[in-house]
Protein backbone atom coordinates (compact mmCIF):
# COMPACT_ATOMS: atom_id res chain seq x y z
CA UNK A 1 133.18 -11.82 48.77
CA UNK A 2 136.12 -13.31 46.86
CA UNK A 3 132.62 -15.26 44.42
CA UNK A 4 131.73 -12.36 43.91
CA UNK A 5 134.71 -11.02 42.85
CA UNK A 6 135.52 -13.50 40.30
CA UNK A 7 132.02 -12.97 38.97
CA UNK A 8 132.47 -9.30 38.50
CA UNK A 9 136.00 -10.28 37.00
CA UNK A 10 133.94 -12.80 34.40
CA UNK A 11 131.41 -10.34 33.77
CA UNK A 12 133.74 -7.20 32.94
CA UNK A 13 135.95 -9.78 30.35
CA UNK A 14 132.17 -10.98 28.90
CA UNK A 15 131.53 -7.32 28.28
CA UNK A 16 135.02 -6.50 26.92
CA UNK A 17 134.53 -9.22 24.26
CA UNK A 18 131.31 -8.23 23.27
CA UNK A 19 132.52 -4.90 22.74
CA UNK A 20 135.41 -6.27 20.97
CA UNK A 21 138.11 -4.95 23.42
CA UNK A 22 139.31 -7.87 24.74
CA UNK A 23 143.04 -8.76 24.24
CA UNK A 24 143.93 -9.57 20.41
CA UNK A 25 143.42 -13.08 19.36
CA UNK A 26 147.54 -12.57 18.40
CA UNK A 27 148.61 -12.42 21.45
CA UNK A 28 147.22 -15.49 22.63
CA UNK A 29 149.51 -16.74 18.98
CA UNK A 30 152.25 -19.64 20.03
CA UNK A 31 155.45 -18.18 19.76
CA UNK A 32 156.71 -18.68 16.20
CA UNK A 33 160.94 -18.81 15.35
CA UNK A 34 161.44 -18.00 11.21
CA UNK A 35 164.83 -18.57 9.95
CA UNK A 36 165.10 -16.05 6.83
CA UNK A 37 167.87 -17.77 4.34
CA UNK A 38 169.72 -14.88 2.07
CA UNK A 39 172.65 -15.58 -0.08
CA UNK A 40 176.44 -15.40 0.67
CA UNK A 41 177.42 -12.32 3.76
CA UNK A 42 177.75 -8.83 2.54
CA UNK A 43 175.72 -9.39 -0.76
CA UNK A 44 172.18 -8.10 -1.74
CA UNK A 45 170.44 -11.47 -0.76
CA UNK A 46 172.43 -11.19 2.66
CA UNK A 47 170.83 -7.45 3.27
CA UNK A 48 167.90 -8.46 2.30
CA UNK A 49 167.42 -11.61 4.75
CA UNK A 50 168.81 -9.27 7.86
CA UNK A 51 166.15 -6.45 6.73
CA UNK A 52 163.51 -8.69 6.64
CA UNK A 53 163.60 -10.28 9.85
CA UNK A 54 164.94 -6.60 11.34
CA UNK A 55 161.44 -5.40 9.91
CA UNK A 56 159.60 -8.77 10.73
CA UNK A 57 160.88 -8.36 14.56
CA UNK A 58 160.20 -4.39 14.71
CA UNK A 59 156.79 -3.98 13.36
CA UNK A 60 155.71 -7.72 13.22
CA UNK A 61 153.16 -9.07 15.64
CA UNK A 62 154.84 -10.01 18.98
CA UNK A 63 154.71 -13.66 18.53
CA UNK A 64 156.60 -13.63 15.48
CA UNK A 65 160.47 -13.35 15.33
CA UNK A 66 163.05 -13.60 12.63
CA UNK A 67 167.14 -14.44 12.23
CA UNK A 68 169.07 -13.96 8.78
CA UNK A 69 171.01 -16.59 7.72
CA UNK A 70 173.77 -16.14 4.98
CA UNK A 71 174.21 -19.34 2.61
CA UNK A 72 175.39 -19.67 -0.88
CA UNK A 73 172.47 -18.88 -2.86
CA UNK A 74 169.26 -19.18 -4.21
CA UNK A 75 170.30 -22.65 -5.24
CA UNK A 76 171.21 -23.49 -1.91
CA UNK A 77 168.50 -22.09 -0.27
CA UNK A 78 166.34 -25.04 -2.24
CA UNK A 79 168.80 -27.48 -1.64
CA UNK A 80 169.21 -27.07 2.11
CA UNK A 81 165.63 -27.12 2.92
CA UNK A 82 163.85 -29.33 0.00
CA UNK A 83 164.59 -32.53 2.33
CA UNK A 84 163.65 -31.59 5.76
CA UNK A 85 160.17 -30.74 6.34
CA UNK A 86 161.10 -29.87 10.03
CA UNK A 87 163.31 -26.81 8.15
CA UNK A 88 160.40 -26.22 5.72
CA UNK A 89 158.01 -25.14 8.18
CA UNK A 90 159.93 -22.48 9.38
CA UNK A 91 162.09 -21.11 6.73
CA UNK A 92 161.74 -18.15 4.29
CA UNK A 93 163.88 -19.03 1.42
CA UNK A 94 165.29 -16.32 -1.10
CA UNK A 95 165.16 -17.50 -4.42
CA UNK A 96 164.33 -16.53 -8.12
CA UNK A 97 162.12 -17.46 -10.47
CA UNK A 98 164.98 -18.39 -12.72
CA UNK A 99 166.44 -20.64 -10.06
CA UNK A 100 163.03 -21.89 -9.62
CA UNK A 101 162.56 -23.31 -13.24
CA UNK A 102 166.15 -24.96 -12.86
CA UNK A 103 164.60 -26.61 -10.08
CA UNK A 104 161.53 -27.55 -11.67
CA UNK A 105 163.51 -28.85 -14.65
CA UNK A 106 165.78 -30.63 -12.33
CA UNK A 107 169.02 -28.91 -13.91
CA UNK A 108 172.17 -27.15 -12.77
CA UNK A 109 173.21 -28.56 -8.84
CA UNK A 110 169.29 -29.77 -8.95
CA UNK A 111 169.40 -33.75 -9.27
CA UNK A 112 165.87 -34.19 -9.26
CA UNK A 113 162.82 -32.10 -10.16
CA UNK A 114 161.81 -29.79 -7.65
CA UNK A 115 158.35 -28.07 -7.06
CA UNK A 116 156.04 -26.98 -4.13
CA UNK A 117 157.37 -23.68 -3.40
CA UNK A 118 155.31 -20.73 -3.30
CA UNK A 119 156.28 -17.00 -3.63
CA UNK A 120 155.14 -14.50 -1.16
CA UNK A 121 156.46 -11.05 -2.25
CA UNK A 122 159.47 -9.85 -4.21
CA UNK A 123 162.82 -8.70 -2.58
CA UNK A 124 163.49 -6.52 -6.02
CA UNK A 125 163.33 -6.68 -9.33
CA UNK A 126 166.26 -6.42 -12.19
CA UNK A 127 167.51 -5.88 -15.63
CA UNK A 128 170.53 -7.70 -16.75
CA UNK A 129 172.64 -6.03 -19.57
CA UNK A 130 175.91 -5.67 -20.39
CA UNK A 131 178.80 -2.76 -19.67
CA UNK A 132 181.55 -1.81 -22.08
CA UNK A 133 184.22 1.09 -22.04
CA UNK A 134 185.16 0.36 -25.38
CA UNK A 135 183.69 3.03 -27.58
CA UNK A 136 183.94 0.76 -30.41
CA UNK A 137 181.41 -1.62 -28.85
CA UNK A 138 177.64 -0.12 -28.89
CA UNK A 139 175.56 -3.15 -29.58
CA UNK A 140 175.17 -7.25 -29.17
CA UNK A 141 176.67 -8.21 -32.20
CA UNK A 142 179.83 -5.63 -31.76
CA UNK A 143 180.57 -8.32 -28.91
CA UNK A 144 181.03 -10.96 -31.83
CA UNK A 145 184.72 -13.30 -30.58
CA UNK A 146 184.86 -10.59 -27.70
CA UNK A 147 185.42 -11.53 -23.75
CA UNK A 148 182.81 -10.77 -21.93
CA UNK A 149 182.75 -11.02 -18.13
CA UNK A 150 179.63 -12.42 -16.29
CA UNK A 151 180.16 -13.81 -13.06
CA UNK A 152 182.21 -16.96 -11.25
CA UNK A 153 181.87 -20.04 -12.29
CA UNK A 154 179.26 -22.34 -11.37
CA UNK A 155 177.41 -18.69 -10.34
CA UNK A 156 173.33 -18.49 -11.09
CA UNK A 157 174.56 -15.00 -13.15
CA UNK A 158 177.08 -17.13 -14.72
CA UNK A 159 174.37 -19.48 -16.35
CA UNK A 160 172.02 -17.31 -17.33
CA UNK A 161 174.71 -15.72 -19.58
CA UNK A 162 175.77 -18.99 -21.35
CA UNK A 163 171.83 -19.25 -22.25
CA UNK A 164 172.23 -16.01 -23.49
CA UNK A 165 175.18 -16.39 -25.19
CA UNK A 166 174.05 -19.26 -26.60
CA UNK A 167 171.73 -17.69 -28.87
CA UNK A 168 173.83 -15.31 -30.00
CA UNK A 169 174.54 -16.65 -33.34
CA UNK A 170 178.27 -15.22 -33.11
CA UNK A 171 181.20 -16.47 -30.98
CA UNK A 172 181.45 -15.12 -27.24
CA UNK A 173 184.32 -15.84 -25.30
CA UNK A 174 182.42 -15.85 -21.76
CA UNK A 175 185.05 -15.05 -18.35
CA UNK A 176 184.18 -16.71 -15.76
CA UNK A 177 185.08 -14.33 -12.53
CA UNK A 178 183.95 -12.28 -9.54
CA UNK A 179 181.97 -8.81 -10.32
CA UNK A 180 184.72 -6.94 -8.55
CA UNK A 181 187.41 -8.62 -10.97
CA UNK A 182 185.39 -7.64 -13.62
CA UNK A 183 184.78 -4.90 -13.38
CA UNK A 184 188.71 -4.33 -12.52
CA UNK A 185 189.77 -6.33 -15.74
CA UNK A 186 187.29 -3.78 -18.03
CA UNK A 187 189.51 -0.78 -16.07
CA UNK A 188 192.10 -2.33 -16.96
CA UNK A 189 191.21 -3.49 -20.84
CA UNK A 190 191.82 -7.28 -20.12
CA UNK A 191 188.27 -8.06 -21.08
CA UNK A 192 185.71 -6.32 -23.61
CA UNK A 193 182.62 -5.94 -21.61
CA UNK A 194 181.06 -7.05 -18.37
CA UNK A 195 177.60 -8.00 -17.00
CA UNK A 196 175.92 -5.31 -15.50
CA UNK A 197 172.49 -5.28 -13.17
CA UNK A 198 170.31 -2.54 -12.37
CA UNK A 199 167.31 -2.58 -10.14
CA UNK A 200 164.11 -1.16 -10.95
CA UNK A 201 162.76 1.63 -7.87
CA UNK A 202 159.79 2.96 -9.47
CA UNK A 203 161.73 6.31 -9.63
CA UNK A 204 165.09 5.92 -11.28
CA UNK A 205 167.27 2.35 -12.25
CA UNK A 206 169.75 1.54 -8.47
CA UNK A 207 173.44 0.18 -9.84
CA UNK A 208 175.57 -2.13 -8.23
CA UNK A 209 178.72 -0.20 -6.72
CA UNK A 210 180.79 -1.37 -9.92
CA UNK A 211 178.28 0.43 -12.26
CA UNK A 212 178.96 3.39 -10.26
CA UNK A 213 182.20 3.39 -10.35
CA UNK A 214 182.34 2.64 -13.79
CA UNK A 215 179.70 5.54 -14.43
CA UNK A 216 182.11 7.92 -12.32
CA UNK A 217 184.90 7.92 -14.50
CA UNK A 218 186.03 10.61 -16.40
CA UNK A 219 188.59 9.59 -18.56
CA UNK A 220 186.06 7.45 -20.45
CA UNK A 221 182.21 6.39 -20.45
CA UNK A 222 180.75 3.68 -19.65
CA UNK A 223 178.28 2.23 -22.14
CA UNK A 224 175.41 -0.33 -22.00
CA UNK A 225 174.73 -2.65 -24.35
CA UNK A 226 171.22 -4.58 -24.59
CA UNK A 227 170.83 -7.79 -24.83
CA UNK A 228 168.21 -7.98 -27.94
CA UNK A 229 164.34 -9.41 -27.03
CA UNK A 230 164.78 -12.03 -29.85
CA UNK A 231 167.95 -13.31 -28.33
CA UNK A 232 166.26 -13.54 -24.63
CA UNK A 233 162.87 -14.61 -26.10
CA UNK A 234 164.97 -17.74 -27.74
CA UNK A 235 166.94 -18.60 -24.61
CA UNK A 236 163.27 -18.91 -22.91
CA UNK A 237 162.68 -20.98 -25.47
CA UNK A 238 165.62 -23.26 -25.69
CA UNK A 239 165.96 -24.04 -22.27
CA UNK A 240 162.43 -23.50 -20.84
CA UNK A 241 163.04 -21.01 -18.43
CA UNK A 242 161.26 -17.83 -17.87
CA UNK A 243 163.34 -15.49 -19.28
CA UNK A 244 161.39 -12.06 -20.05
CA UNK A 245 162.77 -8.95 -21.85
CA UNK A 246 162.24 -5.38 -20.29
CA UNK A 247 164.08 -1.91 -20.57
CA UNK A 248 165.02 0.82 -19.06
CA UNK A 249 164.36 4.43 -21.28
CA UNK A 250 167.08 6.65 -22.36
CA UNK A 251 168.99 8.78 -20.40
CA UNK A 252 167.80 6.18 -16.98
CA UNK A 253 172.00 5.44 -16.91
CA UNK A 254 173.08 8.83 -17.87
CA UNK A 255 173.28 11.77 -19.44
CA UNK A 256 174.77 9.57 -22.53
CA UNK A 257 172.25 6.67 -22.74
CA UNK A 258 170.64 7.94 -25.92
CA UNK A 259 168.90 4.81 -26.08
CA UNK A 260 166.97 2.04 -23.80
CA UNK A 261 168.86 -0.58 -22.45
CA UNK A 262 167.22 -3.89 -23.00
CA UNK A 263 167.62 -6.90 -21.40
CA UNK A 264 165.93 -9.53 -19.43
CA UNK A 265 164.32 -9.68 -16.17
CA UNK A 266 165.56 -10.70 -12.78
CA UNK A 267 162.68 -11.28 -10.13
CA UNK A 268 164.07 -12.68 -6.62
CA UNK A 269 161.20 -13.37 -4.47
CA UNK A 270 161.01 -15.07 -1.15
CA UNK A 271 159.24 -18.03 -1.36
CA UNK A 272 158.02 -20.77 1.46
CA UNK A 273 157.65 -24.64 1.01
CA UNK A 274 153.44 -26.17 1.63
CA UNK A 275 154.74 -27.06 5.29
CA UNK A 276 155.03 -23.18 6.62
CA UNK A 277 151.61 -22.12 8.22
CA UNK A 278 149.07 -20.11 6.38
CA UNK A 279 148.47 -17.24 8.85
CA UNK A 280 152.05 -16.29 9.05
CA UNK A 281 152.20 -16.09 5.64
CA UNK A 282 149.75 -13.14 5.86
CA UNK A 283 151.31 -11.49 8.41
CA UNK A 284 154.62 -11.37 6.48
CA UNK A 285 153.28 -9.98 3.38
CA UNK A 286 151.16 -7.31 5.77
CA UNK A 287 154.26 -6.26 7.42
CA UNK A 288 156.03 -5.80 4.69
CA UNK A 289 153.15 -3.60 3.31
CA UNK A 290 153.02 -1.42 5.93
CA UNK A 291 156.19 -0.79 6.41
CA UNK A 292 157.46 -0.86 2.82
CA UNK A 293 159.02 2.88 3.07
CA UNK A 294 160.92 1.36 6.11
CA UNK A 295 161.76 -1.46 4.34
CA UNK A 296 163.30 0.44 1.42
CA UNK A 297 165.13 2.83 3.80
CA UNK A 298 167.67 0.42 5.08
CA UNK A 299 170.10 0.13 2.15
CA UNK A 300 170.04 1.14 -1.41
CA UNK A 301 170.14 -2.46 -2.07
CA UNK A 302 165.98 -2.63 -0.98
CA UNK A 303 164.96 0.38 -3.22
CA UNK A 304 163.55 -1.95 -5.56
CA UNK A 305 160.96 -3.25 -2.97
CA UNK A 306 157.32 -0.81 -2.67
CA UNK A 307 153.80 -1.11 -1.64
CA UNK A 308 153.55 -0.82 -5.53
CA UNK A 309 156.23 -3.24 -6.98
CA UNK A 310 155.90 -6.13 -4.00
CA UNK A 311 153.50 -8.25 -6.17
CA UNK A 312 155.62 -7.62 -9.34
CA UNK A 313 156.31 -11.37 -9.54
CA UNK A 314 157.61 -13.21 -12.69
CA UNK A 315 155.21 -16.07 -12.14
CA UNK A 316 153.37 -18.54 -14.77
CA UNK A 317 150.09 -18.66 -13.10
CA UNK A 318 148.21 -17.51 -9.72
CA UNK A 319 149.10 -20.81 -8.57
CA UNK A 320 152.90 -20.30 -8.03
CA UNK A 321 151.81 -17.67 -5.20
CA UNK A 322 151.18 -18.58 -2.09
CA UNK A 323 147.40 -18.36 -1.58
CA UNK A 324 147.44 -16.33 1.68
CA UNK A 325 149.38 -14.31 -0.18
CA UNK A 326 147.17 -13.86 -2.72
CA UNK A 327 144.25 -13.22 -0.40
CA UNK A 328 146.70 -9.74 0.72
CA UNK A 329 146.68 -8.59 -2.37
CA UNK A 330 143.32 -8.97 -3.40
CA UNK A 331 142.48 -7.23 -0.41
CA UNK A 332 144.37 -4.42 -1.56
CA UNK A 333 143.34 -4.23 -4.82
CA UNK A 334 147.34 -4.85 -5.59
CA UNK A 335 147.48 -6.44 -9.38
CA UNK A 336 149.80 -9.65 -9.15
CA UNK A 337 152.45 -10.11 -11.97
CA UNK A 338 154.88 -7.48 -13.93
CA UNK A 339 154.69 -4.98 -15.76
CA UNK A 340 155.64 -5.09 -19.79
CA UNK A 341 158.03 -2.53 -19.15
CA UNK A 342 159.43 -1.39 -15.78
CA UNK A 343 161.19 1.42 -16.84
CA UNK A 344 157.90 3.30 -17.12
């Protein structure tokens, strides 16, 4: 009786798998840990490390799980993992392609050329200006032996400014402190202008909560200022990094902004090193299709992120993608790359 039994059992699973409802090949998936690396605790690339592996562990299959870990940077994020191929296989790094060209060059903190990783899917995508509350000030060369605020030193932001300024042909006297300083020292008339960000939703530009404030005011208005295409087409040039120009339209900021506001791209991306397996590769970018309202729903910081804009990377080639997630998108028909303007 008990034969027969297990032959009934092995005939019923036969006939399931024929039919196709047997259990999912994922389950039978080994357990798989990620470690999702952000940037320092409470800022954007902190948020969106914790939403990712929230979303990963949610709506992921069930032998995939996900912690957020804050670090430094997108510097760091190379840095820390680069070496250990143990790390590498299981870490989804937050970077930029910016950061990713110092590394290739081997410049900044890098010591040594660094290459291999491949991006997956963007976090969000920005455009880097500048803010004034000086009326006086309306365009790049107003800011001619001005002080202009970008970030602290030895900051990503902070570089990418001094290639900017750089090219400026004038004198810029660039201060060297903390966004919220900043943006307390333009209040309070100690500097000229500040660095401002803005990320592109698909619907309308998101500020950082300084812009906001800044925007808020009554007593005077704030004012962008763009940083010309020339300039950042030059300071690609100079230094070989991918710096590319885009704009927001008029009247994006406010009521006020009678004209775009130019400046050039920032594209963070997470990335993985050769070492991290194909298939969960997949299963990231899928997850974060499907759920990309969710996704975008956690914190104003993630607006920038869509079923749309997830493949607007600021990549040289098809290659610098990670193939698996380049199979996705085909799939989907999703075009791979950006957009010559993403105000539009």
């Amino acid at each position: 009786m008990k034969r027969l039994c297990l032959c009934g059992v092995a005939i019923i699973l036969a006939a399931l798998i024929s039919l196709g409802l047997a259990v999912s090949p994922s389950r039978g998936h080994e357990p798989v840990q990620l470690e999702v690396l952000g940037a320092g605790a409470g800022g954007k690339g902190y948020t969106y490390a914790h939403v990712l592996a929230e979303v990963l562990n949610k709506y992921g299959p069930d032998w995939l799980k996900a912690t957020s870990s804050a670090t430094r940077g997108h510097v760091e994020n190379i840095l820390i993992t680069y070496k250990e191929p143990k790390r590498r296989a299981k870490s989804v790094v937050y970077t930029g392609e910016i950061v990713l060209d110092a590394a290739r060059l081997g410049i900044w903190d890098f010591k040594e050329k660094i290459t291999g990783l491949k991006v997956m899917a963007i976090t969000h995508i920005g455009i880097f200006y500048l803010e004034t509350l000086d009326p006086k000030i309306r365009k790049w060369s107003d800011l001619a032996g001005k002080k202009v605020a970008t970030d602290k030193s030895g900051s990503s932001k902070a570089r990418y400014f001094t290639d900017m300024f750089a090219q400026s042909g004038f004198p810029v006297e660039q201060v060297k402190i903390t966004v919220k300083a900043a943006k307390d020292a333009l209040i309070a008339g100690t500097i000229d202008a500040k660095s401002g960000v803005s990320v592109f939703t698909g619907e309308e530009p998101a500020h950082q909560a300084p812009t906001i404030e800044l925007l808020a005011r009554k007593k005077e208005k704030a004012h962008f200022i763009s940083i010309p295409k020339e300039v950042v087409d030059k300071a690609a040039k100079a230094t070989g990094i991918r710096y590319f120009y885009s704009e927001f339209p008029p009247k994006s900021f406010a009521p006020w902004q009678t004209e775009p506001v130019g400046g050039f791209v920032i594209c963070n991306m997470w990335g993985v090193w050769p070492e991290f397996p194909n298939d969960v590769v997949y299963e990231i970018v899928k997850t974060l299709y499907e759920n990309a309202d969710t996704f975008r729903q956690y914190h104003v910081a993630c607006r920038g992120f869509s079923k749309k804009s997830m493949a607007y990377l600021n990549i040289r080639n098809l290659e610098e993608v990670h193939p698996e997630a380049l199979r996705f998108y085909r799939e989907k028909g999703i075009k791979v790359g950006l957009p010559e303007k993403l105000g539009e």
